[in-house]
PDB file of N, CA and C in Angstrom:
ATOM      1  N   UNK A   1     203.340 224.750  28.706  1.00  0.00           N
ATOM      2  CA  UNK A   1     203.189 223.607  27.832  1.00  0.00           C
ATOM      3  C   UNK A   1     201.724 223.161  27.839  1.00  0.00           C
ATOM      4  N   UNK A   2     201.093 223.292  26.953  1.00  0.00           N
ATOM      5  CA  UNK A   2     199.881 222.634  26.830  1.00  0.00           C
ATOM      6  C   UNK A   2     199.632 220.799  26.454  1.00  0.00           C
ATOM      7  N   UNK A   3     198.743 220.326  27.127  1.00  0.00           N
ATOM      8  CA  UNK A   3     198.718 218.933  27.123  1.00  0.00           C
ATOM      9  C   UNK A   3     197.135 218.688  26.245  1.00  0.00           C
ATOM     10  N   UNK A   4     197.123 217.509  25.730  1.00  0.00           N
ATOM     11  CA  UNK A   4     196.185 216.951  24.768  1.00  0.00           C
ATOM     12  C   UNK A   4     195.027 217.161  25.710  1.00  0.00           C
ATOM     13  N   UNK A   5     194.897 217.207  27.087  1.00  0.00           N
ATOM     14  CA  UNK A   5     193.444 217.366  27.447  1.00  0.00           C
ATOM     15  C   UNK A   5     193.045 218.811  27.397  1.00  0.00           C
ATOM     16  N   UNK A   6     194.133 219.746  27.570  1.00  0.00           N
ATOM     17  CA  UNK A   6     193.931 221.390  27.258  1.00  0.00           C
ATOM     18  C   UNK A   6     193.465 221.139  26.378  1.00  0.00           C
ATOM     19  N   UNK A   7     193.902 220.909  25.260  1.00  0.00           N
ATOM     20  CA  UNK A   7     193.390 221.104  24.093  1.00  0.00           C
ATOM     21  C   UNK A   7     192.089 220.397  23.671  1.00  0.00           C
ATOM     22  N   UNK A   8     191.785 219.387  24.328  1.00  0.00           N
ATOM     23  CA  UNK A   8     190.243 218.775  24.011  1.00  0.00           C
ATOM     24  C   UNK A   8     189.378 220.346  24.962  1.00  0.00           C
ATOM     25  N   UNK A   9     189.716 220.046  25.958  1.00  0.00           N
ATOM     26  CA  UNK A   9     189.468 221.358  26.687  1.00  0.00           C
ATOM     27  C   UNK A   9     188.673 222.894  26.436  1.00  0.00           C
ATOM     28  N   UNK A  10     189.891 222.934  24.982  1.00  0.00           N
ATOM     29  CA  UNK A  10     189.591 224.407  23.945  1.00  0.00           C
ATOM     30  C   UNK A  10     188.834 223.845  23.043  1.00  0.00           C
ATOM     31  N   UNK A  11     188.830 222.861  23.005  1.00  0.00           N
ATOM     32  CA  UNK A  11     187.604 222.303  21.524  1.00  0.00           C
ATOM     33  C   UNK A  11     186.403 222.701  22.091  1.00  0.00           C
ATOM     34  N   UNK A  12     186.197 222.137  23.473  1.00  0.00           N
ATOM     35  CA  UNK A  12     184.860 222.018  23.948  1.00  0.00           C
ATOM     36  C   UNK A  12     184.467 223.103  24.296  1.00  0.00           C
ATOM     37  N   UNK A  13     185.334 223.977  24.745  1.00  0.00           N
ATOM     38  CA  UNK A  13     184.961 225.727  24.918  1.00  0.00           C
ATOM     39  C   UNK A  13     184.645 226.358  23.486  1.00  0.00           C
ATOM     40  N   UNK A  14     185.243 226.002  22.252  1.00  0.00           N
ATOM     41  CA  UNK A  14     184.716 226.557  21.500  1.00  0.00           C
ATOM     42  C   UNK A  14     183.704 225.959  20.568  1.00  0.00           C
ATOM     43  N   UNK A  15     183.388 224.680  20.875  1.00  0.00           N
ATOM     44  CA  UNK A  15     182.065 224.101  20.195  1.00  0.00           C
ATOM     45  C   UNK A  15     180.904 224.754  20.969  1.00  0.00           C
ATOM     46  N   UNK A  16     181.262 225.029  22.550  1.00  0.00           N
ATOM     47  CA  UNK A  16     179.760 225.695  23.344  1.00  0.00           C
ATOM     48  C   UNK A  16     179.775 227.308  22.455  1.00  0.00           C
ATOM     49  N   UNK A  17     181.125 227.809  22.494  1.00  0.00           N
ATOM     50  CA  UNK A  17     180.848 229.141  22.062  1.00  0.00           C
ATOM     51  C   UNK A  17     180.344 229.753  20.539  1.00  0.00           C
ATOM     52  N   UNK A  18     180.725 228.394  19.689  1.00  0.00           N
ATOM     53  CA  UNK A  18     179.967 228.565  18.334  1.00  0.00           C
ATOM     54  C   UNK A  18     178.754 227.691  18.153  1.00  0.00           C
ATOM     55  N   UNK A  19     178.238 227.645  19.595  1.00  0.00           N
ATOM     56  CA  UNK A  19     176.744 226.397  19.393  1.00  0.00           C
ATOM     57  C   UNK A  19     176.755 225.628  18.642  1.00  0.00           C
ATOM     58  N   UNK A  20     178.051 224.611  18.563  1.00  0.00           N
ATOM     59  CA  UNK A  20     178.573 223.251  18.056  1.00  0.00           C
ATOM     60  C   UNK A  20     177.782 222.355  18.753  1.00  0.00           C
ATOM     61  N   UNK A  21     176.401 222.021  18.819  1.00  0.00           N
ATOM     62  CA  UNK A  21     175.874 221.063  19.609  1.00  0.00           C
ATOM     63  C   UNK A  21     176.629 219.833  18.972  1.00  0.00           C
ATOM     64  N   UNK A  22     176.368 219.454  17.731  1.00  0.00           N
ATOM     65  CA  UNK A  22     176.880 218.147  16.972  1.00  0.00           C
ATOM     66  C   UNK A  22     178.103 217.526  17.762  1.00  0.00           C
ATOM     67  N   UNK A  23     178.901 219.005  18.381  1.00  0.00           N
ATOM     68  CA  UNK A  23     180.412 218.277  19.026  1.00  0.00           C
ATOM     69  C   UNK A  23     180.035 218.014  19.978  1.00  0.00           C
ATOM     70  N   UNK A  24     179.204 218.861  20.518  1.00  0.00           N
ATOM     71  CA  UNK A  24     179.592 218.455  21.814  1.00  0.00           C
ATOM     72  C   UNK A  24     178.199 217.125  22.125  1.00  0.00           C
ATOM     73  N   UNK A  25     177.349 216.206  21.369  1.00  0.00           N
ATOM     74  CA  UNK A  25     176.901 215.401  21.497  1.00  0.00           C
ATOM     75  C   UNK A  25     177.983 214.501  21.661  1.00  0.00           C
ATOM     76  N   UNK A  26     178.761 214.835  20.415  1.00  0.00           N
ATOM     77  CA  UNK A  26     180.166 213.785  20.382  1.00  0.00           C
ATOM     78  C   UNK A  26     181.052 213.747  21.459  1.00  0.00           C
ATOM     79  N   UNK A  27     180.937 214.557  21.981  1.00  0.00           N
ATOM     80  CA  UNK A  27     182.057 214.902  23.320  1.00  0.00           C
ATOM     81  C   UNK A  27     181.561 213.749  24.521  1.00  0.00           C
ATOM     82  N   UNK A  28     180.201 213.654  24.420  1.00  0.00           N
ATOM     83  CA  UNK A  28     179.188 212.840  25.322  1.00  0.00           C
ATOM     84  C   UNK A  28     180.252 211.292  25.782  1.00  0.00           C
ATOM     85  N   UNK A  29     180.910 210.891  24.632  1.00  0.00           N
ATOM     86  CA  UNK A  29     181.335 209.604  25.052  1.00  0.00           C
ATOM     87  C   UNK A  29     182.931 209.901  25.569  1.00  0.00           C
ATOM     88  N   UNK A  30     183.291 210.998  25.695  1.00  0.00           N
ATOM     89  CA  UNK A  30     184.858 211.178  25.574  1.00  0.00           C
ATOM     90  C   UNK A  30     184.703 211.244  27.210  1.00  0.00           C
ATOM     91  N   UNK A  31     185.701 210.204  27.963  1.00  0.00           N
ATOM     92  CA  UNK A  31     185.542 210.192  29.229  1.00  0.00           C
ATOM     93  C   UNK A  31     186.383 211.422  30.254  1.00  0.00           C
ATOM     94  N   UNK A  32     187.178 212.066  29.321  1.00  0.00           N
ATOM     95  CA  UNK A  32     187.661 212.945  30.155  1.00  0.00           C
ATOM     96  C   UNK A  32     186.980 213.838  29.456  1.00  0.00           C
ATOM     97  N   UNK A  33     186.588 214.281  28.701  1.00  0.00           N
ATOM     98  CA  UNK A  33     185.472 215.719  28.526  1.00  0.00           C
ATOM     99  C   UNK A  33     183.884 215.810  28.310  1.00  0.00           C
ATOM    100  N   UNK A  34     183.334 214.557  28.821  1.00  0.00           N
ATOM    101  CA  UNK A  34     181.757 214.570  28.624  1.00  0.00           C
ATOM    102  C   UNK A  34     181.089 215.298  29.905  1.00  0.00           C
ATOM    103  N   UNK A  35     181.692 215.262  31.032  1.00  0.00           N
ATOM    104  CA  UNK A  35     180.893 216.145  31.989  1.00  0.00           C
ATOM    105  C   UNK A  35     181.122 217.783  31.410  1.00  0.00           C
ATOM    106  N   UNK A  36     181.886 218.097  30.860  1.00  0.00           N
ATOM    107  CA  UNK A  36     182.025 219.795  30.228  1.00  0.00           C
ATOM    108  C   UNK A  36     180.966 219.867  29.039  1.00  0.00           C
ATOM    109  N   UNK A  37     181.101 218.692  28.620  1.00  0.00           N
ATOM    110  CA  UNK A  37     179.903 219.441  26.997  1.00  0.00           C
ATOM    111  C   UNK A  37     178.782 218.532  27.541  1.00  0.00           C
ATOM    112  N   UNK A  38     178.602 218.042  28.939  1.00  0.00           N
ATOM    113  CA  UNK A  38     176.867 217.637  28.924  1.00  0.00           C
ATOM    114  C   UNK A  38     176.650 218.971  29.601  1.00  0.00           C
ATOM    115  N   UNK A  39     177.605 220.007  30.837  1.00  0.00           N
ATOM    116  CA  UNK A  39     177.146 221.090  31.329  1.00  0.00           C
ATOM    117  C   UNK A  39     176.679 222.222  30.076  1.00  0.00           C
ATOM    118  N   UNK A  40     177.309 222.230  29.198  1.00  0.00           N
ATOM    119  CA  UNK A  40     177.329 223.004  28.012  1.00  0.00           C
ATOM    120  C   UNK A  40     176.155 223.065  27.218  1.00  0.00           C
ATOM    121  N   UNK A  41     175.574 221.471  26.747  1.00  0.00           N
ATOM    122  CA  UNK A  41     174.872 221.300  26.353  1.00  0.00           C
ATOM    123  C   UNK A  41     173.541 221.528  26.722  1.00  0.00           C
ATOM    124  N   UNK A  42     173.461 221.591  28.275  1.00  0.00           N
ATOM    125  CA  UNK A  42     172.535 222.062  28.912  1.00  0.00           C
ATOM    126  C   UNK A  42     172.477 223.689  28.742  1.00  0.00           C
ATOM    127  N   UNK A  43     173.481 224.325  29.123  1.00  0.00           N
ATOM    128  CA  UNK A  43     173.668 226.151  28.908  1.00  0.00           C
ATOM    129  C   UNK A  43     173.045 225.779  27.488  1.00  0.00           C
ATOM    130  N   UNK A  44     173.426 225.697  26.551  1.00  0.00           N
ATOM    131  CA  UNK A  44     172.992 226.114  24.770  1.00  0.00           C
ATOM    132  C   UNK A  44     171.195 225.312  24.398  1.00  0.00           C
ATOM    133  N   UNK A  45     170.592 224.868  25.927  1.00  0.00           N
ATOM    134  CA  UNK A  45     169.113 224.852  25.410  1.00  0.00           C
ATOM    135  C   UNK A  45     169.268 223.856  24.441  1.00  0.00           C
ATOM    136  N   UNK A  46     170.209 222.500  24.312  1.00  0.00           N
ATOM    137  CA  UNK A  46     170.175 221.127  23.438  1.00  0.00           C
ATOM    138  C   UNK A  46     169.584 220.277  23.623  1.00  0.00           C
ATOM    139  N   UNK A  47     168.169 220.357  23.698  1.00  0.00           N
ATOM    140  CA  UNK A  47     167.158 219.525  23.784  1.00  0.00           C
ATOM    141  C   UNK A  47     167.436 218.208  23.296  1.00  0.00           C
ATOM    142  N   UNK A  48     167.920 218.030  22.193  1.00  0.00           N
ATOM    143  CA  UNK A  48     167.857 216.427  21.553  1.00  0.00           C
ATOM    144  C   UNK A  48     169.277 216.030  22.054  1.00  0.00           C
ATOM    145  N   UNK A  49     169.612 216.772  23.007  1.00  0.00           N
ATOM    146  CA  UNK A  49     170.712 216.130  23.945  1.00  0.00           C
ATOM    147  C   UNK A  49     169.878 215.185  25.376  1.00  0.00           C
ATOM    148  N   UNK A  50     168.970 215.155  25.015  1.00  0.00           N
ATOM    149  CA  UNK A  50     168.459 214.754  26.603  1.00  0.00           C
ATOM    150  C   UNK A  50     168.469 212.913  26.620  1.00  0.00           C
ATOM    151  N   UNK A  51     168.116 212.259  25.556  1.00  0.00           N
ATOM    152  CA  UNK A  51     168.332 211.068  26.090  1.00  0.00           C
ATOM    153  C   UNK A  51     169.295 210.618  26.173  1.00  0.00           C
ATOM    154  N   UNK A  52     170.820 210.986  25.890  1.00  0.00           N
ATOM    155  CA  UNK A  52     172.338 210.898  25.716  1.00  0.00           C
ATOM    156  C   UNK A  52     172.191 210.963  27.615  1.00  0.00           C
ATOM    157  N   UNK A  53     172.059 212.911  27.580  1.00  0.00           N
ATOM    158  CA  UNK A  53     171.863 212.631  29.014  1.00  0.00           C
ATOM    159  C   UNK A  53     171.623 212.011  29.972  1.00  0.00           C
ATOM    160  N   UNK A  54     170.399 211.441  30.055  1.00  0.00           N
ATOM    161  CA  UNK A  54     169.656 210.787  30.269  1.00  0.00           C
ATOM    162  C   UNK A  54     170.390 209.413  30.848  1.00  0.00           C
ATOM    163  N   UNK A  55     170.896 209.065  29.889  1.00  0.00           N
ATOM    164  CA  UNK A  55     172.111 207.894  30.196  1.00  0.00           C
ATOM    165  C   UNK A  55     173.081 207.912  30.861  1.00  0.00           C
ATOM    166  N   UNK A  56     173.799 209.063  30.305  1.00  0.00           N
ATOM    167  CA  UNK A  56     174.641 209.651  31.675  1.00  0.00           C
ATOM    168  C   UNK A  56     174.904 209.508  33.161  1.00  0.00           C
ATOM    169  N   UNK A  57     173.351 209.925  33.196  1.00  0.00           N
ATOM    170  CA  UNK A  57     172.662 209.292  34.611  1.00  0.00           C
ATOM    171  C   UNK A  57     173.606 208.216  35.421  1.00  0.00           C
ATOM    172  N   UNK A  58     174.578 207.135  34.634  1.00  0.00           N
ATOM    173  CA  UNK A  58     174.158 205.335  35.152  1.00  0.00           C
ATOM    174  C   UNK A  58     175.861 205.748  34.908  1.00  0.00           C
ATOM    175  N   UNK A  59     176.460 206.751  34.682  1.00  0.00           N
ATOM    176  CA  UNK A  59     177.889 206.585  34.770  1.00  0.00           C
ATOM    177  C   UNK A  59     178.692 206.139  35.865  1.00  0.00           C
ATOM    178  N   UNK A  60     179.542 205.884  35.685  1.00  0.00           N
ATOM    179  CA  UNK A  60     180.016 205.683  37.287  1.00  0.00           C
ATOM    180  C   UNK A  60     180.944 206.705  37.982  1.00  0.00           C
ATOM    181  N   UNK A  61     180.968 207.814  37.037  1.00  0.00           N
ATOM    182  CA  UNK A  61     181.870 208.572  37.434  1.00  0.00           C
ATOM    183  C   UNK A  61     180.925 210.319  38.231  1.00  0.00           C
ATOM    184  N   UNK A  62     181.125 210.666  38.980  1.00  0.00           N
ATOM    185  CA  UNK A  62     180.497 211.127  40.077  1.00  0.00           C
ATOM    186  C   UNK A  62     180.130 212.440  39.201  1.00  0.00           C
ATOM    187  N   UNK A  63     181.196 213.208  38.947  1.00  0.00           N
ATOM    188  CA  UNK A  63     181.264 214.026  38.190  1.00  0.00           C
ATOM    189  C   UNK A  63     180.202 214.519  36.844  1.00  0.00           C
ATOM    190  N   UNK A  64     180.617 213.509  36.124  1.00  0.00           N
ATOM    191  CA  UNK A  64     179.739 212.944  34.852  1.00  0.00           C
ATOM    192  C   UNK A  64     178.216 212.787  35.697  1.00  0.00           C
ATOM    193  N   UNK A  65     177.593 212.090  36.379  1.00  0.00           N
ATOM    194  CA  UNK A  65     176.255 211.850  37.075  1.00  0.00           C
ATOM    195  C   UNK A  65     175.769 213.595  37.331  1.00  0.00           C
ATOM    196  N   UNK A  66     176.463 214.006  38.279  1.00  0.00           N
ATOM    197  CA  UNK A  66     176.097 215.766  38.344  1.00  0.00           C
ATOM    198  C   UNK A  66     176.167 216.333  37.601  1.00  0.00           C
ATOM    199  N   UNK A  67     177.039 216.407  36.293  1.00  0.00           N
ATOM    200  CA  UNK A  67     176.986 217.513  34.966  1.00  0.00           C
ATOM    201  C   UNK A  67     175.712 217.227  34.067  1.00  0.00           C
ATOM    202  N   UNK A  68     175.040 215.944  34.413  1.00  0.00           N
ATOM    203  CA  UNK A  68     173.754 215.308  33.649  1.00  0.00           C
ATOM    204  C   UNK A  68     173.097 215.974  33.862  1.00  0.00           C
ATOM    205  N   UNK A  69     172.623 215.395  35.306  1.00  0.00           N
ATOM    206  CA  UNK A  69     171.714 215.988  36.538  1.00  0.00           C
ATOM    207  C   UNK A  69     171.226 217.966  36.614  1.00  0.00           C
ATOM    208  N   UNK A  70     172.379 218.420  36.740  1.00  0.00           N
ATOM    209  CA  UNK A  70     172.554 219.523  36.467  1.00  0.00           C
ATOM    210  C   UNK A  70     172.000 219.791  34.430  1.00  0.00           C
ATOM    211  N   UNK A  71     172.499 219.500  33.741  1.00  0.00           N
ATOM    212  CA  UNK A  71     172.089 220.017  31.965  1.00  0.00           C
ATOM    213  C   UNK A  71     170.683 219.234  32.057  1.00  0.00           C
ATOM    214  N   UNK A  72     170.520 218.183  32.596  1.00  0.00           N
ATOM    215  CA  UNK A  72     168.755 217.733  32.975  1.00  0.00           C
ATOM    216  C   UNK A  72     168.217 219.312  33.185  1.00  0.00           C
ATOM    217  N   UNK A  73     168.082 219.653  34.099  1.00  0.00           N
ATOM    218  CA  UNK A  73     167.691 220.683  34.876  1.00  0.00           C
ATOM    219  C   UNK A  73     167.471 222.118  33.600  1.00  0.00           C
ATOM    220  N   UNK A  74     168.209 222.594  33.495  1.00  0.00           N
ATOM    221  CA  UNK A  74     168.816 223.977  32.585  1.00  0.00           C
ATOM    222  C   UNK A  74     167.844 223.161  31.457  1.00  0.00           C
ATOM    223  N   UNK A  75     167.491 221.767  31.197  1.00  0.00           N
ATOM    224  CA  UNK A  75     166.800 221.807  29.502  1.00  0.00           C
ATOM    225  C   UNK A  75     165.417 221.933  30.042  1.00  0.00           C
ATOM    226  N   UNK A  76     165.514 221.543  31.474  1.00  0.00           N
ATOM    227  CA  UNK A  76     163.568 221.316  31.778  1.00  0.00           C
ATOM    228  C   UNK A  76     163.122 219.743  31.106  1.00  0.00           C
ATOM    229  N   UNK A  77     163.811 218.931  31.731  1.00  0.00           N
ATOM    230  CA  UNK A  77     163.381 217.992  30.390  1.00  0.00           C
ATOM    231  C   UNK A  77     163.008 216.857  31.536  1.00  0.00           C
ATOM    232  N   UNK A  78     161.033 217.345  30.737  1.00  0.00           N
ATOM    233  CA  UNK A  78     160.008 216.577  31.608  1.00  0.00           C
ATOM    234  C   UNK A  78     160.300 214.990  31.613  1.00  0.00           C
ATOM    235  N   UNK A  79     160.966 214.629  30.250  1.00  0.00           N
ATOM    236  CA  UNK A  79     161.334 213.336  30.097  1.00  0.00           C
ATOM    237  C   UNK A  79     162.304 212.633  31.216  1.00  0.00           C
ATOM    238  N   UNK A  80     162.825 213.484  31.709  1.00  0.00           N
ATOM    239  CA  UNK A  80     163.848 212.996  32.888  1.00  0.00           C
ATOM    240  C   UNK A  80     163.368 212.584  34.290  1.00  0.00           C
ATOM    241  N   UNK A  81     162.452 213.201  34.454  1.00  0.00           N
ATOM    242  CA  UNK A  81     161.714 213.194  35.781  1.00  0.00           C
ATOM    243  C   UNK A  81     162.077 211.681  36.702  1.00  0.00           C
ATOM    244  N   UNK A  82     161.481 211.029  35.960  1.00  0.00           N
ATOM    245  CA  UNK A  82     161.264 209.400  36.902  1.00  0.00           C
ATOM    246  C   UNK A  82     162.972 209.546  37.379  1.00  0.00           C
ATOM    247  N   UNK A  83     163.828 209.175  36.068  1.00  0.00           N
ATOM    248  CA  UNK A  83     165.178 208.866  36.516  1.00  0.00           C
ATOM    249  C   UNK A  83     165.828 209.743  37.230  1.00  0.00           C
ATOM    250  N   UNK A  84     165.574 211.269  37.061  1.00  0.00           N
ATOM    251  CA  UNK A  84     165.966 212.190  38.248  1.00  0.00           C
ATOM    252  C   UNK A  84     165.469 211.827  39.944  1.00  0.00           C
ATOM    253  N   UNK A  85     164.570 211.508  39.803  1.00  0.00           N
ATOM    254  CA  UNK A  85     163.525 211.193  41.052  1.00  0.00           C
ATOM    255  C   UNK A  85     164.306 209.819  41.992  1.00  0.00           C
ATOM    256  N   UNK A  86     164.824 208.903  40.355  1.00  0.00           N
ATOM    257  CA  UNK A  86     166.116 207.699  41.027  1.00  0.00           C
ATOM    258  C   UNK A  86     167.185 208.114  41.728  1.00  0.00           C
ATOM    259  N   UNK A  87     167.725 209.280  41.371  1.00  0.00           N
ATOM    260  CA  UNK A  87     168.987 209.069  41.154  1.00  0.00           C
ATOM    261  C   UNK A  87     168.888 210.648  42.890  1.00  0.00           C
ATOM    262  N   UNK A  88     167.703 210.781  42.970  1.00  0.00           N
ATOM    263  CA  UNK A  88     167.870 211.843  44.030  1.00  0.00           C
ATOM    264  C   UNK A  88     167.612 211.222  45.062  1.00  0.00           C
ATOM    265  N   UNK A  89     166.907 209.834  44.981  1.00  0.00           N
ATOM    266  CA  UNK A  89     166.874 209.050  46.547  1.00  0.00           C
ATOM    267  C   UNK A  89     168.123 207.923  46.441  1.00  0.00           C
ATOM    268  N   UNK A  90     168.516 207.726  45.112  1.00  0.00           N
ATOM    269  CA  UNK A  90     169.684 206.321  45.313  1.00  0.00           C
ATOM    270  C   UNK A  90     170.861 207.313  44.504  1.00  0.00           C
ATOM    271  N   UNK A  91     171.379 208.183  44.344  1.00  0.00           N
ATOM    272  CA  UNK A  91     172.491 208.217  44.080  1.00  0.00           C
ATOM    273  C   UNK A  91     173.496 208.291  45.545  1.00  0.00           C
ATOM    274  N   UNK A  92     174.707 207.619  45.152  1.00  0.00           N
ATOM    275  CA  UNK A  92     175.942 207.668  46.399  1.00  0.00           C
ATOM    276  C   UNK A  92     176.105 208.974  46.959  1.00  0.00           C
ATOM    277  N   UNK A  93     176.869 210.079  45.445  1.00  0.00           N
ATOM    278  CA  UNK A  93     176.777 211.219  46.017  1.00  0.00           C
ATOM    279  C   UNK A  93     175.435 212.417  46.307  1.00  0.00           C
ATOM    280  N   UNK A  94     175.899 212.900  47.585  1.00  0.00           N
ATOM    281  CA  UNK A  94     175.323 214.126  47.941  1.00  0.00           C
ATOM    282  C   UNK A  94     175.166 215.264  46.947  1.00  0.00           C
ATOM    283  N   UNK A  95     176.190 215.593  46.698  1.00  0.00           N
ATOM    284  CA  UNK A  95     176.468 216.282  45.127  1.00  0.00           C
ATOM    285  C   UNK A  95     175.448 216.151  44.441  1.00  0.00           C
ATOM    286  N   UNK A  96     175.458 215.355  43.796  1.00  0.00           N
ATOM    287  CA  UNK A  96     174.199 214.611  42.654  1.00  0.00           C
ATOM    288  C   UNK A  96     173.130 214.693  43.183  1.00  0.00           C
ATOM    289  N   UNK A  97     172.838 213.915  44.231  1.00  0.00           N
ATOM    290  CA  UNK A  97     171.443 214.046  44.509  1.00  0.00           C
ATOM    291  C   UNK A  97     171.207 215.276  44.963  1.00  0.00           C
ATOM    292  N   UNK A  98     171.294 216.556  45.113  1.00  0.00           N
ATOM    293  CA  UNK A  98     170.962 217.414  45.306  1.00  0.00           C
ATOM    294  C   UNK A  98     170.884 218.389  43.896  1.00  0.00           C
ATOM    295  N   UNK A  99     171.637 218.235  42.636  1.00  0.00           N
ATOM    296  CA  UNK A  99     171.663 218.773  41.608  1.00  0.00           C
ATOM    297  C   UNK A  99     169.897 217.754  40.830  1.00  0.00           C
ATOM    298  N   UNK A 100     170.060 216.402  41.332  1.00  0.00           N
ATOM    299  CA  UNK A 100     168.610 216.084  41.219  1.00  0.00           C
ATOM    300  C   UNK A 100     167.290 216.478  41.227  1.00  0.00           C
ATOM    301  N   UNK A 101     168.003 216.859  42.731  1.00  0.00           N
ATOM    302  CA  UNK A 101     166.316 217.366  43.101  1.00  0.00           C
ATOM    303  C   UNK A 101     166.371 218.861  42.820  1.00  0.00           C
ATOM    304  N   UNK A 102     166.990 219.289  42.744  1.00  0.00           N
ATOM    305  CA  UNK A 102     167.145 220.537  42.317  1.00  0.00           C
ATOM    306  C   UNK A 102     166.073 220.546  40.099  1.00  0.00           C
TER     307      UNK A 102
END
């Protein structure tokens, strides 16, 4: 039996696989699938995904903070620096701050 998050699930697998950036910007606010299309968005080189990202940052959800942190990283995005630099001496998790400084 497939459930409505499978299926957001397969959206987001196939917006990365047809370089649907547009969705998966949109995916950005969907709280059960924005850590999958910010990792995504990072794999597909979505640069004008970075200040979405960027925001990300301040989520409260642990998950979501590392899939940023991490698609930060994969874009190179010099713009991130300071708030990466935050979030690798004050984030809670270990996780995160190590996908930070990374």
């Amino acid at each position: 039996m497939t459930t409505p998050d499978d299926e957001g699930f397969g959206r987001i697998f196939d917006a990365k696989q047809g370089g649907d950036i547009d969705y998966l910007l949109r995916a950005l606010t969907d709280p059960i699938h924005r850590s999958t299309a910010a990792r995504y968005l990072g794999q597909l080189n979505a640069v004008a995904a970075i200040p979405q990202l960027i925001r990300l940052l301040d989520a409260d959800q642990q998950d979501v903070r590392t899939a940023a942190t991490q698609a930060l990283g994969d874009l190179r995005a010099a713009d991130a620096v300071p708030r990466l630099i935050e979030v690798a001496t004050h984030d809670p998790s270990d996780v995160t701050r190590s996908f930070a400084v990374g």
